[in-house]
N, C-alpha and C. Protein backbone atom coordinates (compact mmCIF):
# COMPACT_ATOMS: atom_id res chain seq x y z
N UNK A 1 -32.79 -178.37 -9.66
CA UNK A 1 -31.79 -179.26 -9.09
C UNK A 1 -32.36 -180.03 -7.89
N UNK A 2 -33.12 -179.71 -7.19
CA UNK A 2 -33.82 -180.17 -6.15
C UNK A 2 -34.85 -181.47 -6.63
N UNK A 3 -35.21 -180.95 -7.59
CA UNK A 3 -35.97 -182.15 -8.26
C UNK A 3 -35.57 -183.62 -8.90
N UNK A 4 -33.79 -183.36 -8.74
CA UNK A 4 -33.21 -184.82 -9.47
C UNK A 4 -33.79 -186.00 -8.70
N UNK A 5 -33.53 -186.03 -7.50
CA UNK A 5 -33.90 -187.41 -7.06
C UNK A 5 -35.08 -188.15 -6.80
N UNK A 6 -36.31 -187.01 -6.56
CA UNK A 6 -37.72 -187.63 -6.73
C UNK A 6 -37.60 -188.37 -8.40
N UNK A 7 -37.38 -187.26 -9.50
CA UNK A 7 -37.53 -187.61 -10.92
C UNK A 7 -36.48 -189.24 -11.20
N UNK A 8 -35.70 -189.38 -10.88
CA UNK A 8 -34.69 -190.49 -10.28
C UNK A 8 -35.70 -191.84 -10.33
N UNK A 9 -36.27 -191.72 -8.67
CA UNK A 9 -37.29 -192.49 -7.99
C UNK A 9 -38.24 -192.71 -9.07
N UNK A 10 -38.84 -192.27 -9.71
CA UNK A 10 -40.29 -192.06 -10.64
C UNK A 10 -39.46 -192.78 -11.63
N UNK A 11 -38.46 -192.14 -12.38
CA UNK A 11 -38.51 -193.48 -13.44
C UNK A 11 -37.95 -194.93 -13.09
N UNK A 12 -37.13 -195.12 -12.11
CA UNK A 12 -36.89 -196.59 -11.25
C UNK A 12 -38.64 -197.03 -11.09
N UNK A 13 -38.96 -196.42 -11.07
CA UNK A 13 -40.40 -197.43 -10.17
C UNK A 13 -41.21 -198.02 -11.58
N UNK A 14 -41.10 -196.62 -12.45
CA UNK A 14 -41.70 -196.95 -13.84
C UNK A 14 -40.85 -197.99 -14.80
N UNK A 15 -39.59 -198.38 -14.59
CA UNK A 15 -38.37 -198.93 -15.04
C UNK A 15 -39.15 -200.38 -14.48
N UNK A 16 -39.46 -200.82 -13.31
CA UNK A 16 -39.59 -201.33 -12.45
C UNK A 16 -40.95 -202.27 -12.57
N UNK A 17 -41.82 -201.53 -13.12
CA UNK A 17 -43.42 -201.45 -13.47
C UNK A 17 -42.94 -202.31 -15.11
N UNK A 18 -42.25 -201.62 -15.63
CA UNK A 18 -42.06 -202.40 -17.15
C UNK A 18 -41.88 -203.59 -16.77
N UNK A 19 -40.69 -204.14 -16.08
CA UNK A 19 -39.93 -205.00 -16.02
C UNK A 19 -41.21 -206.18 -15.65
N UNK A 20 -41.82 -205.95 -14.50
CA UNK A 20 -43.10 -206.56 -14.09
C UNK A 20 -44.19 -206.61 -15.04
N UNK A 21 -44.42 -205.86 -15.96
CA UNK A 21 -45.36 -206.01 -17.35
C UNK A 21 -44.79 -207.28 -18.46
N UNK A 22 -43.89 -206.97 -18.44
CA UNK A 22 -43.07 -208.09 -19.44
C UNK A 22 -43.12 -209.36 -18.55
N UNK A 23 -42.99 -209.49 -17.57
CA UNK A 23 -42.88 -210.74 -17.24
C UNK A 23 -44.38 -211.39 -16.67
N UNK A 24 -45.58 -210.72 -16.77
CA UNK A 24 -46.65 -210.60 -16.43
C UNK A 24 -47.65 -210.76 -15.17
N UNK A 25 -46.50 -210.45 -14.30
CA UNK A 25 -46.72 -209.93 -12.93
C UNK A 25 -47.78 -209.24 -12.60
N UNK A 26 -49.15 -208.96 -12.99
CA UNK A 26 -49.59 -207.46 -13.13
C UNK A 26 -50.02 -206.97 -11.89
N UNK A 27 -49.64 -207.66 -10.52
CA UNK A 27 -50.03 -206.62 -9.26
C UNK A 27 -48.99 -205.93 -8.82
N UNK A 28 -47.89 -206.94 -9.41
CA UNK A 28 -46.48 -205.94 -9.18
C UNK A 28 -46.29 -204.47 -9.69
N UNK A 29 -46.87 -205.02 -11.11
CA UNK A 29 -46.87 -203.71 -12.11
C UNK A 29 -47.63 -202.41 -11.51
N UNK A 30 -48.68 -202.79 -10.72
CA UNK A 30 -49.83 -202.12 -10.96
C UNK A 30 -49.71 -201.00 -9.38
N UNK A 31 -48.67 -202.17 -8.43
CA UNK A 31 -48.11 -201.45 -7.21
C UNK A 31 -47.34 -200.34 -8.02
N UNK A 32 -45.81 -200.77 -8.56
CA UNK A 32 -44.91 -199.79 -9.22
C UNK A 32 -45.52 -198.75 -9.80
N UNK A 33 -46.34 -198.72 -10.50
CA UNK A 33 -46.88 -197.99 -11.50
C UNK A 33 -47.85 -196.64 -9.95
N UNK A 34 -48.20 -197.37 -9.24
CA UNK A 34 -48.65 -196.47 -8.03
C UNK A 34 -48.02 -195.51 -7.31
N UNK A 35 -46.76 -196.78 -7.05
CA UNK A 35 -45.78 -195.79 -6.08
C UNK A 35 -45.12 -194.64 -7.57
N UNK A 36 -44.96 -195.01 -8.24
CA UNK A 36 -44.25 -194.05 -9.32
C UNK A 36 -45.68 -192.74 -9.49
N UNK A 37 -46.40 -193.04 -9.43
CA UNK A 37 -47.64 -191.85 -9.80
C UNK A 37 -47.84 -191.27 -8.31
N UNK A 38 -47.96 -191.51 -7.10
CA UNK A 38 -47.55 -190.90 -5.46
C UNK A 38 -46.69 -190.35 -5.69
N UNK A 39 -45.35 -190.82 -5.89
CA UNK A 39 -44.02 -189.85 -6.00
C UNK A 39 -43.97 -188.65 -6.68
N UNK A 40 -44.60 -188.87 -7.97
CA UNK A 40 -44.81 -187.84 -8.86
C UNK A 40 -46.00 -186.81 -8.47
N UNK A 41 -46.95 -187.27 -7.88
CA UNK A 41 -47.93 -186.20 -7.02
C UNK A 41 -47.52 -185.77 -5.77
N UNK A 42 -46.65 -186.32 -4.88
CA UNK A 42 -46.23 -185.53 -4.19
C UNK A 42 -45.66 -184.41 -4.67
N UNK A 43 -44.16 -184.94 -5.21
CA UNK A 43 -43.50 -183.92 -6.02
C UNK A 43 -43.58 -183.27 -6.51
N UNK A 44 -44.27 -183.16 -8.01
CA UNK A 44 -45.10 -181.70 -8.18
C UNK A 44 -46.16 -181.55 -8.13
């Protein structure tokens, strides 16, 4: 239960990272896709 809101954060950022792939943004993507992989190494 402690874990909902990092896991939350991680797929928004990855949600986030798509959205920026499709539209072909790719430093946007490539930030999102960062902060989503930090979050997830902090976390577990």
């Amino acid at each position: 239960m402690t874990k909902v809101f990092p896991v939350m954060l991680i797929a928004l950022d990855v949600a986030a990272a798509a959205v920026y792939a499709a539209c072909g943004d790719w430093r946007r993507f490539i930030y999102w896709l960062a902060a989503a992989t930090l979050t997830a190494t902090v976390t577990f």
